[in-house]
N, C-alpha and C. Protein backbone atom coordinates (compact mmCIF):
# COMPACT_ATOMS: atom_id res chain seq x y z
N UNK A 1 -47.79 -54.30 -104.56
CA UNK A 1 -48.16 -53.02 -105.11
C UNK A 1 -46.96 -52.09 -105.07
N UNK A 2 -46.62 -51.21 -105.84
CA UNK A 2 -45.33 -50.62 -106.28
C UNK A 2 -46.14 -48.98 -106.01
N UNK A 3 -45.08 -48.73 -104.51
CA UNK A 3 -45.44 -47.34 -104.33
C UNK A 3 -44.58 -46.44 -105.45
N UNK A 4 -45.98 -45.01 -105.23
CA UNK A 4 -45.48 -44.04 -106.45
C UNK A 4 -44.02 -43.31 -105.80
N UNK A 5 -43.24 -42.24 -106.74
CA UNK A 5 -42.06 -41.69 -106.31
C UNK A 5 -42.84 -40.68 -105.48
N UNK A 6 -41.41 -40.37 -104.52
CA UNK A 6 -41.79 -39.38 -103.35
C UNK A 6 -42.30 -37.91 -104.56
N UNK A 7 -43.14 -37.25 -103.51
CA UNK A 7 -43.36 -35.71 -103.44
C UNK A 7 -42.27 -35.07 -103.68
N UNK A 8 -42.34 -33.75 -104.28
CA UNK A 8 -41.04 -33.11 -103.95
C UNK A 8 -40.42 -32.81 -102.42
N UNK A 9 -39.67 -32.91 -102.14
CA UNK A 9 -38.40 -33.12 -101.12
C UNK A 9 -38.93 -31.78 -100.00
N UNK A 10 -38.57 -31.94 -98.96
CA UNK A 10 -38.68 -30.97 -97.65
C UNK A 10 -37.86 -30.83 -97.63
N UNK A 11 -37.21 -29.38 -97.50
CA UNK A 11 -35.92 -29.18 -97.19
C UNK A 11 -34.58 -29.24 -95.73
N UNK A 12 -34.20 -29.75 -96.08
CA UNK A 12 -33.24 -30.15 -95.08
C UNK A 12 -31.76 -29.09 -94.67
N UNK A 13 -32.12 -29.01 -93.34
CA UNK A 13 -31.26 -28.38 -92.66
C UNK A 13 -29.99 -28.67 -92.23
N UNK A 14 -28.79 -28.39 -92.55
CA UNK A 14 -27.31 -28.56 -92.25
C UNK A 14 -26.78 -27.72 -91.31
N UNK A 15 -26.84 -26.97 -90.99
CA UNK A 15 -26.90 -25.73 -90.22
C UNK A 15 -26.29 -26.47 -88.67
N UNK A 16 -25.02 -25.51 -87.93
CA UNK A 16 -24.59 -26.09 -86.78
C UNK A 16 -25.06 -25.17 -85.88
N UNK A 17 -25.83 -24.01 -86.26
CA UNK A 17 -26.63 -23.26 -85.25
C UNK A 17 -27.54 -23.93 -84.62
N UNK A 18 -27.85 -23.70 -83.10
CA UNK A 18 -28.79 -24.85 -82.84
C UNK A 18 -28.25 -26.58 -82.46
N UNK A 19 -27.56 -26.67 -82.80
CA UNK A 19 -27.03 -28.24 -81.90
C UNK A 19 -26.49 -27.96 -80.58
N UNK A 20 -26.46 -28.77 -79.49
CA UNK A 20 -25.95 -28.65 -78.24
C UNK A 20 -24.20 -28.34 -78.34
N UNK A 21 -23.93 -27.69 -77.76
CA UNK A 21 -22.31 -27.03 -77.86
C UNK A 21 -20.96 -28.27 -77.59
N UNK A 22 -21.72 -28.77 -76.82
CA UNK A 22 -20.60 -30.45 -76.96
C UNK A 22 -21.26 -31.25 -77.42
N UNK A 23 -22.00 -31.07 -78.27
CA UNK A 23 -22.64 -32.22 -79.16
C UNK A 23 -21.73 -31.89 -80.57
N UNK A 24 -22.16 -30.28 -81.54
CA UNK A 24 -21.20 -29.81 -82.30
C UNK A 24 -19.95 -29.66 -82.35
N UNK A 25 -19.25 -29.88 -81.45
CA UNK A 25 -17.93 -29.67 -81.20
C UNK A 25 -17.30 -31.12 -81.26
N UNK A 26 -18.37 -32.28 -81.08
CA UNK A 26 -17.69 -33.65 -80.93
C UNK A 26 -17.95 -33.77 -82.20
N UNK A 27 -19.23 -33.63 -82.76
CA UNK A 27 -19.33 -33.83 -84.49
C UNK A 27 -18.35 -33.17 -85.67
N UNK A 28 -17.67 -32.17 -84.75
CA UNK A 28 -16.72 -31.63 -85.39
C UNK A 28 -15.08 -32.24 -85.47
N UNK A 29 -15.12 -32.71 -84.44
CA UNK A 29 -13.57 -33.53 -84.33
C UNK A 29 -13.82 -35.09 -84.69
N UNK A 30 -15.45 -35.16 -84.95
CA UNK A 30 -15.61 -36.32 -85.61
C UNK A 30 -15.01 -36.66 -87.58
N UNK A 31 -15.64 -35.44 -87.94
CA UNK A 31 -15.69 -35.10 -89.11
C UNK A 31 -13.80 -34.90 -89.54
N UNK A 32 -13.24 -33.64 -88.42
CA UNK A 32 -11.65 -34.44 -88.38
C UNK A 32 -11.32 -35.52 -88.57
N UNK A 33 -11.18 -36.30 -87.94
CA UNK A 33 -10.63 -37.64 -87.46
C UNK A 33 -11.16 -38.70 -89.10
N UNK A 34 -12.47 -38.32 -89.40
CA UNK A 34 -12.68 -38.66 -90.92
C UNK A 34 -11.71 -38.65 -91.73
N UNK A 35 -11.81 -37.24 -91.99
CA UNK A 35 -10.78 -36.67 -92.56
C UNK A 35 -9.16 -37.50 -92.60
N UNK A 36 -8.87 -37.36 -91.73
CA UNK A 36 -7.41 -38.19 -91.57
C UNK A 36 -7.30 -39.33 -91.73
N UNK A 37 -8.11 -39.89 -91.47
CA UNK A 37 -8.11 -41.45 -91.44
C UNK A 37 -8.27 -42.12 -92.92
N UNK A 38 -9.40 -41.08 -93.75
CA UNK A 38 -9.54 -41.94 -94.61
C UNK A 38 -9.51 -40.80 -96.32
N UNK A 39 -8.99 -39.24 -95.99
CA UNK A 39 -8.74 -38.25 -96.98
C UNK A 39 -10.39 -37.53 -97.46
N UNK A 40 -11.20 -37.96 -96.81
CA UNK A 40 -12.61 -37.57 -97.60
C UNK A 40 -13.60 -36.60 -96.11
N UNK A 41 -13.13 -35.47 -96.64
CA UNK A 41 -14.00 -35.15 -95.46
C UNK A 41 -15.27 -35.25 -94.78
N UNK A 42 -16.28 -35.50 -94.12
CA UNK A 42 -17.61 -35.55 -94.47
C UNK A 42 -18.42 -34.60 -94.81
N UNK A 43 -19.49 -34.49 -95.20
CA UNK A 43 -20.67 -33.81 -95.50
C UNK A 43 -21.66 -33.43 -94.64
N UNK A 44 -21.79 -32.13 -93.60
CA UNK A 44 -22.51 -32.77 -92.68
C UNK A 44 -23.77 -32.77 -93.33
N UNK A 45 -24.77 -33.59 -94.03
CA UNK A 45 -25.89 -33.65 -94.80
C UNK A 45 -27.18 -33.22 -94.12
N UNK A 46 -27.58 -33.49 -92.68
CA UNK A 46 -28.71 -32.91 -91.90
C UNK A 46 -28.54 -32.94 -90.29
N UNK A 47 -28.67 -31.99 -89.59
CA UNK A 47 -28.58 -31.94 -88.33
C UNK A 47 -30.37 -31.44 -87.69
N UNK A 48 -30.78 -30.40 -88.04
CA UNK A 48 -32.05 -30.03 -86.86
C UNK A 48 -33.21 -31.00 -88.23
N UNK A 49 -34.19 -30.82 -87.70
CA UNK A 49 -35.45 -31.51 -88.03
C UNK A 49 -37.05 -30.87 -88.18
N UNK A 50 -37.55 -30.65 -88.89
CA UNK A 50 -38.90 -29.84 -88.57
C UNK A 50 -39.97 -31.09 -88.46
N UNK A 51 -40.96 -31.19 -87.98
CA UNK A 51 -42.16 -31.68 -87.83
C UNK A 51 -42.35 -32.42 -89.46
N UNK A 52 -42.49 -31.23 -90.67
CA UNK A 52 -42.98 -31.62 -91.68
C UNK A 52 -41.51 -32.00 -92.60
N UNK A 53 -40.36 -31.55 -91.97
CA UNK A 53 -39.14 -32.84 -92.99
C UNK A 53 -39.19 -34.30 -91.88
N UNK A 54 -39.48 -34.69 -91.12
CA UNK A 54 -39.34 -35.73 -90.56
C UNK A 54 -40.79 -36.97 -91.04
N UNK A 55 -41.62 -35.63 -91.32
CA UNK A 55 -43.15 -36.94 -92.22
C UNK A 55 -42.62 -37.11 -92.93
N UNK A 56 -41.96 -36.70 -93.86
CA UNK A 56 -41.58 -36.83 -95.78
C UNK A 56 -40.84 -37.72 -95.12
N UNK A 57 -39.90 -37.61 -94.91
CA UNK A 57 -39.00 -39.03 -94.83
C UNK A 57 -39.32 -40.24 -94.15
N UNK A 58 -40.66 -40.31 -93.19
CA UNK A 58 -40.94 -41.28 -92.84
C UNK A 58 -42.28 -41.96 -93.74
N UNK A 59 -42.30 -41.54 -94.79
CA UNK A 59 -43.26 -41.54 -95.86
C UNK A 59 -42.07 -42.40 -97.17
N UNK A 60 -41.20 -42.85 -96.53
CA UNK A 60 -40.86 -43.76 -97.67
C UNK A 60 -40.95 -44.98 -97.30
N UNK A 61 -40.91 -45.57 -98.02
CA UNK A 61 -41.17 -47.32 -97.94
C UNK A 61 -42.62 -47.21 -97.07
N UNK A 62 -43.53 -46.29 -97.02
CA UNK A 62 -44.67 -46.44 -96.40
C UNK A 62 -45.40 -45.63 -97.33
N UNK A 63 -45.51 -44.94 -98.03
CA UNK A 63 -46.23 -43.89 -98.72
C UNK A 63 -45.58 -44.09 -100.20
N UNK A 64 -44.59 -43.55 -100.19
CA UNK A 64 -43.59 -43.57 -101.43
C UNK A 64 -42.14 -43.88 -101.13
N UNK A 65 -42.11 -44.34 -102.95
CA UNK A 65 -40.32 -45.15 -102.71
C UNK A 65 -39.73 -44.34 -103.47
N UNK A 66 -38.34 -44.20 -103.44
CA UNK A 66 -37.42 -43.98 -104.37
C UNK A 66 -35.92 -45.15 -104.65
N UNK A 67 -36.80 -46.37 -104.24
CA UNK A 67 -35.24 -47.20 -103.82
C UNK A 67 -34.88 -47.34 -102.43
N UNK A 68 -35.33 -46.51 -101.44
CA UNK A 68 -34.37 -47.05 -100.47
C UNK A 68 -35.03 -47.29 -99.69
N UNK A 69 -36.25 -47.48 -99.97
CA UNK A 69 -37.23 -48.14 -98.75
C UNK A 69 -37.35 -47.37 -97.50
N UNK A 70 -37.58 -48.04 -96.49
CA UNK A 70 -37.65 -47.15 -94.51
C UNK A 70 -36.45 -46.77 -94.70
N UNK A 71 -36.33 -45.45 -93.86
CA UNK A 71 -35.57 -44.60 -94.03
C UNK A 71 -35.49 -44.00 -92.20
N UNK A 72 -36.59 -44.13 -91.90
CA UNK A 72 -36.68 -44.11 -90.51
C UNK A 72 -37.76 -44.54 -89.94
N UNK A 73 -38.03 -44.94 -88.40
CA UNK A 73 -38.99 -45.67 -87.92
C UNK A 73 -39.56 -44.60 -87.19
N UNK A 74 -39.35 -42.97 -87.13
CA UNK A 74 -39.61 -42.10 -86.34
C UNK A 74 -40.90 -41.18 -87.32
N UNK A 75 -41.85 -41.15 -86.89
CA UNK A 75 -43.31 -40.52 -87.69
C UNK A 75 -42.90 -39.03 -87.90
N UNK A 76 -42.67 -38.61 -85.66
CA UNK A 76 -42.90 -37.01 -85.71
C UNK A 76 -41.43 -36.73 -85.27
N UNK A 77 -41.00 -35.20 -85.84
CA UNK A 77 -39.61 -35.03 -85.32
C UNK A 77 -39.24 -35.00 -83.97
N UNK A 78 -40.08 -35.01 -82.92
CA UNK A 78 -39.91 -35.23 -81.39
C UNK A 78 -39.57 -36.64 -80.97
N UNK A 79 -39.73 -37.60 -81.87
CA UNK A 79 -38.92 -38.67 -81.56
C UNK A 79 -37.79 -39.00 -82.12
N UNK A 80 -37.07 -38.21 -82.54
CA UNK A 80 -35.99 -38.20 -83.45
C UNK A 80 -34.99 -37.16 -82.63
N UNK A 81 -33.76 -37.54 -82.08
CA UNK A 81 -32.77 -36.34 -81.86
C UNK A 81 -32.50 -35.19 -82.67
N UNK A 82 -32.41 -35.32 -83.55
CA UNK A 82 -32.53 -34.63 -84.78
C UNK A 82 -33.86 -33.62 -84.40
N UNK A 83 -34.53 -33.26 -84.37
CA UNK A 83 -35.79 -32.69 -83.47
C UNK A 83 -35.02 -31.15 -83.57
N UNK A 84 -35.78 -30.01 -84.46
CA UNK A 84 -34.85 -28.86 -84.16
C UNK A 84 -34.81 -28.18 -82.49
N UNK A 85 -35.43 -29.17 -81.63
CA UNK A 85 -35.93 -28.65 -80.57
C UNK A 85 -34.86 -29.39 -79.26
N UNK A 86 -34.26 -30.53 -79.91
CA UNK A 86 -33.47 -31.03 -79.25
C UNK A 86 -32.06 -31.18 -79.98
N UNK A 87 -31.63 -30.78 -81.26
CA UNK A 87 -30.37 -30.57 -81.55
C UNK A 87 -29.20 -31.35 -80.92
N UNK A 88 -29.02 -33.04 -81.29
CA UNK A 88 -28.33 -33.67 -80.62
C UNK A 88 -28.47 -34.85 -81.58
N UNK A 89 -28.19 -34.62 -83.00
CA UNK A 89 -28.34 -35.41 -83.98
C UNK A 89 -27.80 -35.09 -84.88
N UNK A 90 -27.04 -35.82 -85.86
CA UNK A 90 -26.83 -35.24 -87.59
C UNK A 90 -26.44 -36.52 -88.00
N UNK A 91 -26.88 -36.65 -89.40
CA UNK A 91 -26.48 -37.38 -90.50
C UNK A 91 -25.47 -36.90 -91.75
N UNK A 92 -24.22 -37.94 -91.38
CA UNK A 92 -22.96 -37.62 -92.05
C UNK A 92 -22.97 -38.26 -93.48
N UNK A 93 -22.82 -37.60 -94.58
CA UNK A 93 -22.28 -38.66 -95.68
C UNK A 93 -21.45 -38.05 -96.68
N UNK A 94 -20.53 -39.34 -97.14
CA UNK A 94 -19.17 -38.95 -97.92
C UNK A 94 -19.47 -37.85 -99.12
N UNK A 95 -18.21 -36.75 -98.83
CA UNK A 95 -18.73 -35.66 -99.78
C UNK A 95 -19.15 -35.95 -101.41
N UNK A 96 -18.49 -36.83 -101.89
CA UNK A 96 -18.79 -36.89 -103.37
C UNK A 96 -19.43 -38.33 -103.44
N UNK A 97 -18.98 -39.34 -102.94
CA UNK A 97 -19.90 -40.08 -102.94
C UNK A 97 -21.40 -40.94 -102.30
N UNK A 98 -21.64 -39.81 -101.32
CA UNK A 98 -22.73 -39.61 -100.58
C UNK A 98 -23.24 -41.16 -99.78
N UNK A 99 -24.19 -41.42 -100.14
CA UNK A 99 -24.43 -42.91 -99.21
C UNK A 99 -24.03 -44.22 -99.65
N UNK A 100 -23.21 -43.78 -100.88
CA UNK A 100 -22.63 -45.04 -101.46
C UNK A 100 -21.26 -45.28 -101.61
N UNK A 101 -20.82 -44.68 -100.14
CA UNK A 101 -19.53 -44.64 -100.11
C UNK A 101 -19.12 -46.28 -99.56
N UNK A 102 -17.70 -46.55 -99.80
CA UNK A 102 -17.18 -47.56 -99.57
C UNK A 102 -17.90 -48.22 -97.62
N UNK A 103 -17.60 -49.51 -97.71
CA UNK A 103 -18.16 -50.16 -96.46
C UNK A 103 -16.67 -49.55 -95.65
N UNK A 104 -15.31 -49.52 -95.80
CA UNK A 104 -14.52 -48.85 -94.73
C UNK A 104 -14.48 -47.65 -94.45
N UNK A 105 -15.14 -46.54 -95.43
CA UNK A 105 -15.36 -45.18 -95.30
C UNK A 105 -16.29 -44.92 -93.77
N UNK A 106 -17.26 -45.70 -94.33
CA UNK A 106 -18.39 -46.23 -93.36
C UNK A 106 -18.17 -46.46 -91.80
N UNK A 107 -16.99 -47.19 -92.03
CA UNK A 107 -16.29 -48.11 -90.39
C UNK A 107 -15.19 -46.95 -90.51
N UNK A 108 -15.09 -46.26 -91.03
CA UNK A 108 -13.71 -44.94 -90.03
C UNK A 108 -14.92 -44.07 -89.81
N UNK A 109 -15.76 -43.75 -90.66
CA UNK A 109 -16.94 -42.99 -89.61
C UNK A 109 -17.49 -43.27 -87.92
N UNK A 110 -17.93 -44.56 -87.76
CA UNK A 110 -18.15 -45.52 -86.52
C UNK A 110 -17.07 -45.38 -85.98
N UNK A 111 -15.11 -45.56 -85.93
CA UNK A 111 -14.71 -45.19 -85.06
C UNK A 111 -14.38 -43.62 -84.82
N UNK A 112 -14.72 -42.82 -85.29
CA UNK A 112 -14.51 -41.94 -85.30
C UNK A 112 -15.37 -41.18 -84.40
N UNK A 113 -16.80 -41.59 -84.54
CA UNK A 113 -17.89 -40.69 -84.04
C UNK A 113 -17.47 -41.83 -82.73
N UNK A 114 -17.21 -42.60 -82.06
CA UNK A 114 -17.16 -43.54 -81.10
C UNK A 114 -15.59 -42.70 -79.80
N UNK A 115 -14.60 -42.42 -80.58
CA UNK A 115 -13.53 -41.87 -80.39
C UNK A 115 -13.95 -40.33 -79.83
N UNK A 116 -14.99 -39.92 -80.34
CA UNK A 116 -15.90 -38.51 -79.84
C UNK A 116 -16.38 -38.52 -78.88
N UNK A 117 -17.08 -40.00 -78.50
CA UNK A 117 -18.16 -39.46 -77.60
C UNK A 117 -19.26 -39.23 -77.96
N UNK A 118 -19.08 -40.11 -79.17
CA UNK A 118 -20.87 -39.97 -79.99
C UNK A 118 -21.21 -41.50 -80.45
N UNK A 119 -22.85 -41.65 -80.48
CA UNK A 119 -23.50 -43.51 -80.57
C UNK A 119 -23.41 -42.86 -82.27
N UNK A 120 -22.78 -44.58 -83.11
CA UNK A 120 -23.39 -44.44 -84.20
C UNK A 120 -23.96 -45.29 -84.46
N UNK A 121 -24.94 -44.75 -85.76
CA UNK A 121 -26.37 -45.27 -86.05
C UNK A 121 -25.82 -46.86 -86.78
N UNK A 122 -24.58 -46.97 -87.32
CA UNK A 122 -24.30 -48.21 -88.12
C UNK A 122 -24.12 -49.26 -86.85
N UNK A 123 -24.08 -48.65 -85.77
CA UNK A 123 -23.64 -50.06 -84.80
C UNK A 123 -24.94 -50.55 -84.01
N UNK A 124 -26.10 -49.75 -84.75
CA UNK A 124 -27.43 -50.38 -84.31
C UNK A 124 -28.06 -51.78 -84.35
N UNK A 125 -27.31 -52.56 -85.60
CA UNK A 125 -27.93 -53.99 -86.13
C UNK A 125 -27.26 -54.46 -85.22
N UNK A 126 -28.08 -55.90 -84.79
CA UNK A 126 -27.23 -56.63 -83.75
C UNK A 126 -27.14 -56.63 -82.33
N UNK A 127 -26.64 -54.70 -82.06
CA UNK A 127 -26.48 -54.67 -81.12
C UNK A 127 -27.29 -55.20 -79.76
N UNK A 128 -26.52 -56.17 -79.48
CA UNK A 128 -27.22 -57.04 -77.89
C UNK A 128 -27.55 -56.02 -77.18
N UNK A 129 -26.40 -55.15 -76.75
CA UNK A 129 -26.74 -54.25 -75.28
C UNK A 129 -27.37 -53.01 -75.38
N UNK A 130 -27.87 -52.61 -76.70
CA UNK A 130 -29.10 -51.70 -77.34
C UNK A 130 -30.31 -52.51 -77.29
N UNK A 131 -30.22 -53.61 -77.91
CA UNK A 131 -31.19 -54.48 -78.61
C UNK A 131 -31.25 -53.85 -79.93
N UNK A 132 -30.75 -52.99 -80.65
CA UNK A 132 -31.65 -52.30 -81.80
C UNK A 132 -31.43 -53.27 -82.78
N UNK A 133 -32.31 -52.82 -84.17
CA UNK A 133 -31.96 -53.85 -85.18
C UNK A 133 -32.41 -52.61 -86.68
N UNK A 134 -32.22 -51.64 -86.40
CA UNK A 134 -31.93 -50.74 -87.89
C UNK A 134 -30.77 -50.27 -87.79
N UNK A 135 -29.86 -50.30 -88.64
CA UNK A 135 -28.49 -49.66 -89.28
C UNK A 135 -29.25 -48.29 -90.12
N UNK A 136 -28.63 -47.51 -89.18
CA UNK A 136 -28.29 -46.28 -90.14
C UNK A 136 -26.99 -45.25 -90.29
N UNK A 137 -26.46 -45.58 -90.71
CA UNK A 137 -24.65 -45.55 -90.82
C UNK A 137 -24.82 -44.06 -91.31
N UNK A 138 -25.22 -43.08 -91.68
CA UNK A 138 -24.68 -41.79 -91.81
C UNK A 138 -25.18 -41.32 -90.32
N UNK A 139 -26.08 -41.72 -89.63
CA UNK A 139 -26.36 -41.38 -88.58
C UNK A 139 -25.59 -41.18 -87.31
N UNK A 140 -24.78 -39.55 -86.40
CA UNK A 140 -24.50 -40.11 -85.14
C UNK A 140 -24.99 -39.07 -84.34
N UNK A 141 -24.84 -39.45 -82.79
CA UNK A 141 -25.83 -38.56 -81.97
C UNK A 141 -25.26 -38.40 -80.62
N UNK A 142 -25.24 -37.43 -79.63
CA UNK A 142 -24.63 -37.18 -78.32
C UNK A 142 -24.92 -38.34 -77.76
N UNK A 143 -23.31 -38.75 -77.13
CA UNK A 143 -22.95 -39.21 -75.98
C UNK A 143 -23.73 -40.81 -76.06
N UNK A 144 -24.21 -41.38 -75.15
CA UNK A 144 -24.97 -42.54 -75.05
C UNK A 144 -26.62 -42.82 -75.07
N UNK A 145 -26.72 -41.24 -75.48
CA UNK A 145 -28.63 -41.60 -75.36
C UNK A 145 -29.16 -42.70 -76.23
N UNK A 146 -30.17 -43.23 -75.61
CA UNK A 146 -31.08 -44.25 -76.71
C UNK A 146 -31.12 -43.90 -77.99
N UNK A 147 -31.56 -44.75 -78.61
CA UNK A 147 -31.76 -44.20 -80.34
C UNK A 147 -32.65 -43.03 -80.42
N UNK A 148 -34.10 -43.28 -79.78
CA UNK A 148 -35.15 -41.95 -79.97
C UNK A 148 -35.38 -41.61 -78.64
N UNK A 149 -35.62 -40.22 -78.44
CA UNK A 149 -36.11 -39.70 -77.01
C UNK A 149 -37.17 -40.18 -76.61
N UNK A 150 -36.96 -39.88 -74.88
CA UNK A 150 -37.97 -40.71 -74.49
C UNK A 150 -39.29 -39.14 -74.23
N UNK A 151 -40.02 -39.77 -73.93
CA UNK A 151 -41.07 -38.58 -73.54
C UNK A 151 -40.80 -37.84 -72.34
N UNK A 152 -40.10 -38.06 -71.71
CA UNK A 152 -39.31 -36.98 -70.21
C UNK A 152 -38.12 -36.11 -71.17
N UNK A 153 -38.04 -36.34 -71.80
CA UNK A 153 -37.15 -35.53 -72.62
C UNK A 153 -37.76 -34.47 -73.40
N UNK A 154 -39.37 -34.63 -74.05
CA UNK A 154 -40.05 -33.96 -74.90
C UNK A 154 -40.23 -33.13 -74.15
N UNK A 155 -40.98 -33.31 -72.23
CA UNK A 155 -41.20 -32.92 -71.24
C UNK A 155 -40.39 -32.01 -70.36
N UNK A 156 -39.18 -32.37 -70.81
CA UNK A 156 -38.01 -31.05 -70.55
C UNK A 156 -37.96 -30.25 -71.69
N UNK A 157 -37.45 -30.35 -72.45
CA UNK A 157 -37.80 -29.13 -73.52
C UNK A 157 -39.35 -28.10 -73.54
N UNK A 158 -40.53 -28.84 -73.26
CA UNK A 158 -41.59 -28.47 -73.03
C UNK A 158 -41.62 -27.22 -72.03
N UNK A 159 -41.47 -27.72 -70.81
CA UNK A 159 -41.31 -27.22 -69.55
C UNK A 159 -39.92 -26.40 -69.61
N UNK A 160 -39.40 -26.41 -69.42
CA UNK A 160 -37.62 -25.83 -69.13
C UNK A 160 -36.85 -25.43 -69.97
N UNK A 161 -36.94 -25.68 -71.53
CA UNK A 161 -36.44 -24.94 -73.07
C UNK A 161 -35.25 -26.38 -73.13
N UNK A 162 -34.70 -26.12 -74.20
CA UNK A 162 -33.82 -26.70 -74.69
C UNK A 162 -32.32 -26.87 -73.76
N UNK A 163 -32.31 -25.47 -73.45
CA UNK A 163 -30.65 -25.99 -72.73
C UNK A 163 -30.85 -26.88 -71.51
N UNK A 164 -32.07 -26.47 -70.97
CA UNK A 164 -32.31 -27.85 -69.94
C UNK A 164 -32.12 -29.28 -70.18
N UNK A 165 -32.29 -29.77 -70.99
CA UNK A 165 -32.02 -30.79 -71.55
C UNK A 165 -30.89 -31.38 -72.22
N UNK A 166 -30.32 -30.30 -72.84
CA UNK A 166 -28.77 -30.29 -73.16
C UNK A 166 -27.83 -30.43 -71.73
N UNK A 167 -28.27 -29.79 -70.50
CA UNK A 167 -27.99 -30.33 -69.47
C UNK A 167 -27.65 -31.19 -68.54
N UNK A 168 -29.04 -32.05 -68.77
CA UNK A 168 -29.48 -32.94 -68.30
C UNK A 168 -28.86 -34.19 -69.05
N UNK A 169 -28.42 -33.95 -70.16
CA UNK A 169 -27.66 -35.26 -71.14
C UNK A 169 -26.40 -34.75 -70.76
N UNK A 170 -25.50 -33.63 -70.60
CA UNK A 170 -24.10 -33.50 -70.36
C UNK A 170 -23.66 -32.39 -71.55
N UNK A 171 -24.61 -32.39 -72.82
CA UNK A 171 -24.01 -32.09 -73.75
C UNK A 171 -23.89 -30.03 -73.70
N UNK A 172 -24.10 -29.82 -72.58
CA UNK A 172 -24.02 -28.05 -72.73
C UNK A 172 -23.26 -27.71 -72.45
């Protein structure tokens, strides 16, 4: 059965207000180091997350397609770093040619965000000592946390606000 095209689009936030202060600052010398390595600066395309942009996008390849099938395995934005509540996430992609940039554009992104001090989402397939098995290559995120938060994490932000938690990961 051939799902229908998405809804119109939720809008997505780029915005570096709101990310953890050594989280933005590594995404920033990430986006450098892009830059140099390979002449194309990045895009930062989405960093915070609302509740209702994190359904729409998990509503593809499950609801509706446009081609690119799952897009993420995360329902609500609290399991997603990206979470405007936990700000310790963004998705990078090449300025003009967006997600269809070259496969080495791709791999100077990965060392780059790696060279930071940031996990990227392309070194998810495979990975033994993650276990994960989705690639998402515009994707990178503070320091070494798991792919999605755990619920002691929802539970600090809950209880204690956000910088507690930015804390508690290193990234404040």
């Amino acid at each position: 059965m051939k799902l229908p095209k998405p809804p119109r689009d939720v809008p997505v936030q780029s915005t570096l207000n709101g990310l953890a202060p050594k989280f933005r600052a590594a995404l920033l010398a990430t986006c450098d180091d892009v830059l140099k390595a390979t002449g194309a600066l990045p895009s930062i395309f989405e960093t915070l997350r609302t509740n209702a942009r994190q359904r729409h996008i998990y509503g593809f390849g499950r609801t509706w397609d446009d081609g690119r099938g799952i897009v993420t395995h995360s329902r609500d934005a609290d399991e997603s770093w990206h979470w405007e509540k936990f700000g310790l996430a963004a998705d990078l992609i090449h300025p003009t040619l967006h997600w269809g940039a070259p496969a080495a554009w791709w791999a100077a992104l990965g060392v780059a965000a790696q060279a930071n001090g940031l996990t990227w989402g392309g070194d998810w397939d495979g990975n033994a000592a993650t276990r994960e098995t989705f690639v998402d290559r515009p994707h990178v995120q503070f320091g070494t946390l798991r792919r999605s938060p755990s619920p002691r994490a929802r539970r600090i932000v809950d209880d204690q606000g956000t910088a507690a938690l930015w804390a508690e990961v290193g990234a404040a």
